[in-house]
PDB file of N, CA and C in Angstrom:
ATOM      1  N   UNK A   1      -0.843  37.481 -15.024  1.00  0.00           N
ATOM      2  CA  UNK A   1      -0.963  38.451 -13.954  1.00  0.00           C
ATOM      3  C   UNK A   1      -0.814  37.709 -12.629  1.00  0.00           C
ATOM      4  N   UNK A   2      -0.004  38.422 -12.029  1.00  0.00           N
ATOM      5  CA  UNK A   2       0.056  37.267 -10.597  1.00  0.00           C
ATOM      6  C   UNK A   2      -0.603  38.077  -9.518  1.00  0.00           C
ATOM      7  N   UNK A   3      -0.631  39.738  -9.132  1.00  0.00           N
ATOM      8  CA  UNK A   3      -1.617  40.270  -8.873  1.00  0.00           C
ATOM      9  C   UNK A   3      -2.804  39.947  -8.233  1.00  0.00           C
ATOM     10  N   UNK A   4      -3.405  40.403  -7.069  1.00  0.00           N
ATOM     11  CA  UNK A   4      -4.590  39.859  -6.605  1.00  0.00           C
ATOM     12  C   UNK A   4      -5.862  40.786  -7.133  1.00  0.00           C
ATOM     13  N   UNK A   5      -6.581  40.448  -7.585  1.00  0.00           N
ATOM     14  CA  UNK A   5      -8.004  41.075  -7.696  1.00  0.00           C
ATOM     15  C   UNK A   5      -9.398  40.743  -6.797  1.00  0.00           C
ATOM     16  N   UNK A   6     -10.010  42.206  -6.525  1.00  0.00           N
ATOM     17  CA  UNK A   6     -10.725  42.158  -5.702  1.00  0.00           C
ATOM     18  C   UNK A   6     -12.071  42.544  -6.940  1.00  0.00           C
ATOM     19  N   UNK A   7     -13.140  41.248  -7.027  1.00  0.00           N
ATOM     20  CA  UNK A   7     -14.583  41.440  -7.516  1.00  0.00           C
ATOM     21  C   UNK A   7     -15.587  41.557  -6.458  1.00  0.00           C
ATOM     22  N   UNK A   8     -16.482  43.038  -6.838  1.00  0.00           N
ATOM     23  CA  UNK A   8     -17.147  43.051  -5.857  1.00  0.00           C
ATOM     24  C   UNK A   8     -18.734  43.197  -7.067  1.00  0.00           C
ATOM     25  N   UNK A   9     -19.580  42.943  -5.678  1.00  0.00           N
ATOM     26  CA  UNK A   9     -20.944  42.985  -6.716  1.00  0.00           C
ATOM     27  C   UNK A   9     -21.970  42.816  -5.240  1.00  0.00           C
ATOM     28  N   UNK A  10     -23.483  42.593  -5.571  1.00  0.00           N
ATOM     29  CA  UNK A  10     -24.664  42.210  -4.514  1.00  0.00           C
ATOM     30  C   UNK A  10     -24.427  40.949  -4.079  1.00  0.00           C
ATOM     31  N   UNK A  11     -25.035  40.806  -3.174  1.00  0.00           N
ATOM     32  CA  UNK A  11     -25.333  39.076  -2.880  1.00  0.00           C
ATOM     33  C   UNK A  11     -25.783  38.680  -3.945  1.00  0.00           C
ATOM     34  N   UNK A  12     -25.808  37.526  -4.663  1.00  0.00           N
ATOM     35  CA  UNK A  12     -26.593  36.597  -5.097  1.00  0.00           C
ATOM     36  C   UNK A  12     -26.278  37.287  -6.776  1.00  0.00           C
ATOM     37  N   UNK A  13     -25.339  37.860  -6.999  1.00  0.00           N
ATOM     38  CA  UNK A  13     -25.065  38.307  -8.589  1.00  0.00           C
ATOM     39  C   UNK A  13     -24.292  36.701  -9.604  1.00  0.00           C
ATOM     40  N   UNK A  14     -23.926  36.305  -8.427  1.00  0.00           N
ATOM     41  CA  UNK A  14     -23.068  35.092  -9.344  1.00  0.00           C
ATOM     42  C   UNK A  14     -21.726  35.266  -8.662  1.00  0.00           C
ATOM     43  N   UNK A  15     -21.164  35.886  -8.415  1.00  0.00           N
ATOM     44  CA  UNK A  15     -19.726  35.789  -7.844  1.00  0.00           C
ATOM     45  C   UNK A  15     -18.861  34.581  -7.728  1.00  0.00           C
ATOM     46  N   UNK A  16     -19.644  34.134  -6.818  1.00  0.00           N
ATOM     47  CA  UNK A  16     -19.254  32.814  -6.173  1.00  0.00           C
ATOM     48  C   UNK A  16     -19.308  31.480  -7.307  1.00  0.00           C
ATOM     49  N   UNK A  17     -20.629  31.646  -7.775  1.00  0.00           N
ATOM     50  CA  UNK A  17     -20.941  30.649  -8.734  1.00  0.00           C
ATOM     51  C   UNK A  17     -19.770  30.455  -9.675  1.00  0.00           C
ATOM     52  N   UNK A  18     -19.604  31.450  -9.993  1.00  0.00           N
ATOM     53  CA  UNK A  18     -18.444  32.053 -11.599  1.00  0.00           C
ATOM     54  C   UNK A  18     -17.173  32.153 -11.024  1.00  0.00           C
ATOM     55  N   UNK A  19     -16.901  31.761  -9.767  1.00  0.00           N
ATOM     56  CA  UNK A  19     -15.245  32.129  -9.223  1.00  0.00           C
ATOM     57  C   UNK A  19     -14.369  31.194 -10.111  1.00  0.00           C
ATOM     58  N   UNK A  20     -14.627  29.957 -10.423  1.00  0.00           N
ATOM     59  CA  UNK A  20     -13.235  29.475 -11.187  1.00  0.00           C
ATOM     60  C   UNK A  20     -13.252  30.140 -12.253  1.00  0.00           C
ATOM     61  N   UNK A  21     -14.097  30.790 -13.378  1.00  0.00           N
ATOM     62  CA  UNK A  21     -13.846  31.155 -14.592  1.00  0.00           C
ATOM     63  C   UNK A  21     -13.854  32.395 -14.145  1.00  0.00           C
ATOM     64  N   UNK A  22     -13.790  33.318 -13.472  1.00  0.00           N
ATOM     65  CA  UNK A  22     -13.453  34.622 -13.197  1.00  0.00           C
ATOM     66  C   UNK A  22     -11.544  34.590 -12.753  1.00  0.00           C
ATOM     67  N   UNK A  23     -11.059  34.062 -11.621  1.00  0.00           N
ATOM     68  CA  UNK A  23      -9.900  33.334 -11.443  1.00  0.00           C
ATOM     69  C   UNK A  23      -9.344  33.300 -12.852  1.00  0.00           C
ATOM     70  N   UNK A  24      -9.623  32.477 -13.508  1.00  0.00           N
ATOM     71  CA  UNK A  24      -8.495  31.978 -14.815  1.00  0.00           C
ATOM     72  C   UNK A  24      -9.363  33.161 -15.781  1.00  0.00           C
ATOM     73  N   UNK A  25      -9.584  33.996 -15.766  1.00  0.00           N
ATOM     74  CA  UNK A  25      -9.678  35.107 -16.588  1.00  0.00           C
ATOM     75  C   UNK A  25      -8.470  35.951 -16.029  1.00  0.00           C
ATOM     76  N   UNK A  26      -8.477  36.507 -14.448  1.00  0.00           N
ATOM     77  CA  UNK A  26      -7.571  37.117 -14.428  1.00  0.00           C
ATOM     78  C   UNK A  26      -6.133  36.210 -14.047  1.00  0.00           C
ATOM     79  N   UNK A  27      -6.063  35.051 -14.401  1.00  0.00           N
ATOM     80  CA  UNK A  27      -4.917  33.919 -14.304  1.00  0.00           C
ATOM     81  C   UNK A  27      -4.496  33.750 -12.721  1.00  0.00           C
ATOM     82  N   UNK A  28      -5.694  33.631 -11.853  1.00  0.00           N
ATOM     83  CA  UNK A  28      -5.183  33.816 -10.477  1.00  0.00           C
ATOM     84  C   UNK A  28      -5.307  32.018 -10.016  1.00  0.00           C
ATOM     85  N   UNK A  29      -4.932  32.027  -9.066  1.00  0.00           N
ATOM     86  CA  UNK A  29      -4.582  30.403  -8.636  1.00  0.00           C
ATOM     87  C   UNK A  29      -5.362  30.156  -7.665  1.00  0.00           C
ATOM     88  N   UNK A  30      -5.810  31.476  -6.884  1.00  0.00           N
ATOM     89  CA  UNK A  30      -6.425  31.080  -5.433  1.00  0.00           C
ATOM     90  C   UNK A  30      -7.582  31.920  -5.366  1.00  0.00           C
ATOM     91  N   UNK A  31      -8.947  31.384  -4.423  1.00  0.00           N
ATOM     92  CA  UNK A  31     -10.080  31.886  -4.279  1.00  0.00           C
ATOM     93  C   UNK A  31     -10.213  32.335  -3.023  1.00  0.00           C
ATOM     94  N   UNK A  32     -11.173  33.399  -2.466  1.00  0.00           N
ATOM     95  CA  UNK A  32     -11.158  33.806  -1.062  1.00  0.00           C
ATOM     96  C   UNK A  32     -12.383  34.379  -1.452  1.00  0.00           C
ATOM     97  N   UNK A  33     -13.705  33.807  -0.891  1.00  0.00           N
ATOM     98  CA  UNK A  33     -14.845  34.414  -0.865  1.00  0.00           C
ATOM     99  C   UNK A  33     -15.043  35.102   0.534  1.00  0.00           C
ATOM    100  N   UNK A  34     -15.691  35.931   0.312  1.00  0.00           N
ATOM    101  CA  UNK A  34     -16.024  36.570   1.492  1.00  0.00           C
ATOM    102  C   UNK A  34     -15.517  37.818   2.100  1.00  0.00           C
ATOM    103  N   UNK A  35     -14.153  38.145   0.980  1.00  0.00           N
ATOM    104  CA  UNK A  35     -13.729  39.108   1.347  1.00  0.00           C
ATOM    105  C   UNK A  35     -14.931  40.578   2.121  1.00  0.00           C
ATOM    106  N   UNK A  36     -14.093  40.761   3.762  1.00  0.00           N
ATOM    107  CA  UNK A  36     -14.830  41.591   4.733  1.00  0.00           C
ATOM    108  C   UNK A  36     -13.877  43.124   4.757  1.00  0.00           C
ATOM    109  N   UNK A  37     -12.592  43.201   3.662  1.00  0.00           N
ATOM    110  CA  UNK A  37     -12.368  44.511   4.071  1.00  0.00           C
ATOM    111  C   UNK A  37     -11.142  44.296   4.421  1.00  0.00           C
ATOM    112  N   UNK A  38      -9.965  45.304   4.636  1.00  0.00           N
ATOM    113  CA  UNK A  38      -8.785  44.516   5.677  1.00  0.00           C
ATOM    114  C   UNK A  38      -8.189  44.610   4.176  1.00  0.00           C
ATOM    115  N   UNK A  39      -6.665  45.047   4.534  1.00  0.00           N
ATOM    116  CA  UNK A  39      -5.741  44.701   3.745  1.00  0.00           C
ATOM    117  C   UNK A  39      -5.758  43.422   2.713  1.00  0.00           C
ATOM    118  N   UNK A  40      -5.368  43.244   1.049  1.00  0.00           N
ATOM    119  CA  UNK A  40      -5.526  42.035   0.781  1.00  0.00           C
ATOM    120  C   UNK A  40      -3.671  41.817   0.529  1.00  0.00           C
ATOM    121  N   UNK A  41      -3.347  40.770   1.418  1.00  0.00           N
ATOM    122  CA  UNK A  41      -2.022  39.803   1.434  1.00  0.00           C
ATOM    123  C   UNK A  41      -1.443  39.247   0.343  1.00  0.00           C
ATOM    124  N   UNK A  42      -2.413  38.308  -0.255  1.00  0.00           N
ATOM    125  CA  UNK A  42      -1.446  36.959  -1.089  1.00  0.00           C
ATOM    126  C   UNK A  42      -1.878  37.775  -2.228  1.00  0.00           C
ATOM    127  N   UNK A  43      -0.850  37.277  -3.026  1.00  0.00           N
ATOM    128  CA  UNK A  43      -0.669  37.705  -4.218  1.00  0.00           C
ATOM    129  C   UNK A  43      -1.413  36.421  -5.352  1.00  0.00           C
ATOM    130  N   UNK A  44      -1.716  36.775  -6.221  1.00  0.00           N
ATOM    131  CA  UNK A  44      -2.399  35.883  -7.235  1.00  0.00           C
ATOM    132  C   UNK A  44      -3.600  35.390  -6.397  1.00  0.00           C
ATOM    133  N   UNK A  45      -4.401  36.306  -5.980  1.00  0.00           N
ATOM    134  CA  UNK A  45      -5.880  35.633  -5.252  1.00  0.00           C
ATOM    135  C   UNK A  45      -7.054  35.899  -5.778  1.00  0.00           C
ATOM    136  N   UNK A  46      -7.793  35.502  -5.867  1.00  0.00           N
ATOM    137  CA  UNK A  46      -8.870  36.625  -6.149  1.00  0.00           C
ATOM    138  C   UNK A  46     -10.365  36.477  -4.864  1.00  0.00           C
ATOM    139  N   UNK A  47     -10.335  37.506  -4.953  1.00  0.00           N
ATOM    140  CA  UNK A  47     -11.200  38.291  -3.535  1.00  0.00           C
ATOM    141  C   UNK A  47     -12.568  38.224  -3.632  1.00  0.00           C
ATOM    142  N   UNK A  48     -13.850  38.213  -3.359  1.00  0.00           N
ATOM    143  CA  UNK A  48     -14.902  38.583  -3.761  1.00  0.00           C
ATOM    144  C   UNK A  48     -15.281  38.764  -2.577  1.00  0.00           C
ATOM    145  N   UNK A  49     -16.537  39.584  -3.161  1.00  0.00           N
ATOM    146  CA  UNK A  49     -16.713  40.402  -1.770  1.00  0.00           C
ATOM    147  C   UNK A  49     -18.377  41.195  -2.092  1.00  0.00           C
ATOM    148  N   UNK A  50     -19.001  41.369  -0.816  1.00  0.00           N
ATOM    149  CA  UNK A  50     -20.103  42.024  -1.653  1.00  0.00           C
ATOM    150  C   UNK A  50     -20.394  43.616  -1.138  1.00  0.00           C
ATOM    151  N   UNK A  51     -18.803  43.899  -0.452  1.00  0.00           N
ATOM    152  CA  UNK A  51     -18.744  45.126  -0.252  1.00  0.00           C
ATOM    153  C   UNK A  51     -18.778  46.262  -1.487  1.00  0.00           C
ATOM    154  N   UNK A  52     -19.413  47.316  -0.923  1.00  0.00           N
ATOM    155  CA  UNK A  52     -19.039  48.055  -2.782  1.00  0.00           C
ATOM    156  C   UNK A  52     -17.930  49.027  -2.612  1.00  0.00           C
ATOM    157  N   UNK A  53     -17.651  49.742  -3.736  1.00  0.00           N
ATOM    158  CA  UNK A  53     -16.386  50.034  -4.088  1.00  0.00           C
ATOM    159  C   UNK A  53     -16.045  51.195  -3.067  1.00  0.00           C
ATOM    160  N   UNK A  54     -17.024  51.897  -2.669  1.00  0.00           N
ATOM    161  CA  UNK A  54     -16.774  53.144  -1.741  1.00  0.00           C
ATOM    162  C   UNK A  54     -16.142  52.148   0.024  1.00  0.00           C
ATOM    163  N   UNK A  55     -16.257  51.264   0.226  1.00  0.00           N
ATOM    164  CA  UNK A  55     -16.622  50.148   1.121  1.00  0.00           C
ATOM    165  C   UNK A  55     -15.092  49.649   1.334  1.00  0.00           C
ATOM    166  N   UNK A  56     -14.511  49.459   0.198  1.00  0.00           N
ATOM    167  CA  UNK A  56     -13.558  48.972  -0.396  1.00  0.00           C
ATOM    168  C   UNK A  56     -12.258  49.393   0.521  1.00  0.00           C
ATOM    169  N   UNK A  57     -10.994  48.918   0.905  1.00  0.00           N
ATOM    170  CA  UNK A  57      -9.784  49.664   1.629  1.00  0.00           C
ATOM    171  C   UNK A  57      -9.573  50.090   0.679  1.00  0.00           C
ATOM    172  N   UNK A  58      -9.357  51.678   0.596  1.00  0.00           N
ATOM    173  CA  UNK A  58      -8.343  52.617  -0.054  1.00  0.00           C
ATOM    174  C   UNK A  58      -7.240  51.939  -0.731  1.00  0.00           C
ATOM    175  N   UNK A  59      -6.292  51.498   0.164  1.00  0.00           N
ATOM    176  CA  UNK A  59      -4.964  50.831   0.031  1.00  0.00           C
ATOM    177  C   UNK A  59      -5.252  49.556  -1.000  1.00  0.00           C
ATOM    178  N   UNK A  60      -6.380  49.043  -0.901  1.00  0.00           N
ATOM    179  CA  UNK A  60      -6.533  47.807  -1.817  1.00  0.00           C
ATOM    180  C   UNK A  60      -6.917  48.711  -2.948  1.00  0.00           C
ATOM    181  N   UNK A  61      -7.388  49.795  -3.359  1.00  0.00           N
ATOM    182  CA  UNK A  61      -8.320  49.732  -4.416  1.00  0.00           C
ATOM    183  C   UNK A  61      -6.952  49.995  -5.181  1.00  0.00           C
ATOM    184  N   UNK A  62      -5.732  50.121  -4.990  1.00  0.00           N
ATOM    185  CA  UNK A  62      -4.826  50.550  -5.794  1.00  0.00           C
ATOM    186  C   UNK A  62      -4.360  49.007  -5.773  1.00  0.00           C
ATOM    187  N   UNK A  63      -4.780  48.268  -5.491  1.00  0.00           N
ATOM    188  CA  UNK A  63      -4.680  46.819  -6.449  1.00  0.00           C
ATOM    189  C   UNK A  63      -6.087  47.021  -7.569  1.00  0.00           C
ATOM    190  N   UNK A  64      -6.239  45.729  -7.889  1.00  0.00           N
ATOM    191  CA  UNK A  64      -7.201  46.014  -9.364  1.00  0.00           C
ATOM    192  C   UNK A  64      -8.738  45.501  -8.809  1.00  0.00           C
ATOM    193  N   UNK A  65      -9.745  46.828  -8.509  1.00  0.00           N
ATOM    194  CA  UNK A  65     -10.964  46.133  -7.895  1.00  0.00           C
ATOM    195  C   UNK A  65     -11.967  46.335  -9.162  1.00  0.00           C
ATOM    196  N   UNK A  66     -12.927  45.296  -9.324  1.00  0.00           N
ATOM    197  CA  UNK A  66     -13.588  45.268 -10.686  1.00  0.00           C
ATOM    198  C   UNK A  66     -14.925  45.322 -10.145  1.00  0.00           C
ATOM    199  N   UNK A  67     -15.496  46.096 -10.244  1.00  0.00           N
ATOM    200  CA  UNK A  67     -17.066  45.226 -10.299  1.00  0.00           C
ATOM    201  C   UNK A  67     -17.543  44.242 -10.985  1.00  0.00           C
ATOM    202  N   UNK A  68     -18.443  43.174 -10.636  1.00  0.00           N
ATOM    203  CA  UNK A  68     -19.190  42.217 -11.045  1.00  0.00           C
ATOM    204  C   UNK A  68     -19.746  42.335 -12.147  1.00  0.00           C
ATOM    205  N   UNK A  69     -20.550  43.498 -12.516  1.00  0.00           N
ATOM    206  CA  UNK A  69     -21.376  43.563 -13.707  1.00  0.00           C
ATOM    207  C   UNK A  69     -20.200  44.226 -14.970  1.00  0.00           C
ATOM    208  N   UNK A  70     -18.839  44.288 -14.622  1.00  0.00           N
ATOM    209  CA  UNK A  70     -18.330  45.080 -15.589  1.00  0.00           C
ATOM    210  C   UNK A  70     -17.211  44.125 -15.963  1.00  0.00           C
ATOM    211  N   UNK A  71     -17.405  43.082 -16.048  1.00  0.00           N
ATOM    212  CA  UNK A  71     -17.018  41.737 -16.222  1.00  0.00           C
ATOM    213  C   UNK A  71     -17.423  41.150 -17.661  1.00  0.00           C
ATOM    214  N   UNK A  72     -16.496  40.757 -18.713  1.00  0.00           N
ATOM    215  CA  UNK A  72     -17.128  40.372 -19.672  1.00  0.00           C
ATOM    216  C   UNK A  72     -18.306  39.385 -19.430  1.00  0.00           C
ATOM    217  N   UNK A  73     -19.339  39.106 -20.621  1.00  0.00           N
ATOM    218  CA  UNK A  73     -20.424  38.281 -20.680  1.00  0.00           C
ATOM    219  C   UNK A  73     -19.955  36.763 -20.193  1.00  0.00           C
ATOM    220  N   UNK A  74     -18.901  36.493 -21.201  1.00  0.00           N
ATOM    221  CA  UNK A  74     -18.679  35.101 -21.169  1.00  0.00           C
ATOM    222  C   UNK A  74     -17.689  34.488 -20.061  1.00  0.00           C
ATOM    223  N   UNK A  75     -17.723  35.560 -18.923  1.00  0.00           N
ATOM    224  CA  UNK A  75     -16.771  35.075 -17.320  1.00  0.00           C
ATOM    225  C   UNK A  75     -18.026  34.729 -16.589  1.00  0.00           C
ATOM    226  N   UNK A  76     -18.990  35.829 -16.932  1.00  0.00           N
ATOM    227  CA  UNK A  76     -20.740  36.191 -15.639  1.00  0.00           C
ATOM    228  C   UNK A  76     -21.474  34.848 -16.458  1.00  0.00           C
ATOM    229  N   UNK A  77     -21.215  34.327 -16.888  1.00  0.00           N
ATOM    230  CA  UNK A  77     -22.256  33.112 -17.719  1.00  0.00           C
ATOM    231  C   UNK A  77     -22.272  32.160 -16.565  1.00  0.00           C
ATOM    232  N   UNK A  78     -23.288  31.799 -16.478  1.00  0.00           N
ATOM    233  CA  UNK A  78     -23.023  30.297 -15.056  1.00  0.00           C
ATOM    234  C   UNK A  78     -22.835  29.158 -15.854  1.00  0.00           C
ATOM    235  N   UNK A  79     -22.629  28.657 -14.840  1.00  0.00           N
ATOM    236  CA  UNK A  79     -21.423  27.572 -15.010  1.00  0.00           C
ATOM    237  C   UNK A  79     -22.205  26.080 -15.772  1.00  0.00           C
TER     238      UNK A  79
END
């Protein structure tokens, strides 16, 4: 998938912790924490963000936005 995905979840769910094995789940190359909203650009990124899905740009959600907890077990496992 070269595709950017946007994971969103609370502060302090793991996001960040779990970004390389979340990344190579959805085969992405690049990390961007912090996502604040705003169009997402690069392609093959993955986004995190602790905005929630209503929060989310419209225009992005028709890229692939996942929530955090709906993430298999063995991506949310820390590291």
């Amino acid at each position: 998938m070269n595709k950017s995905v946007i994971v969103y979840g609370p502060q302090g769910c793991g996001k960040t912790l779990n970004a390389r094995r979340i990344a190579k789940h959805f085969g992405l190359a690049r990390i961007e924490d912090d996502y604040t909203g705003g169009r997402v650009r690069a392609t093959g990124t993955l986004y995190l963000t602790n905005l929630t899905r209503a929060e989310i740009d419209p225009y992005d959600m028709l890229r692939r936005a996942v929530a955090y907890a709906d993430l298999p077990a063995a991506v949310r496992m820390h590291a």
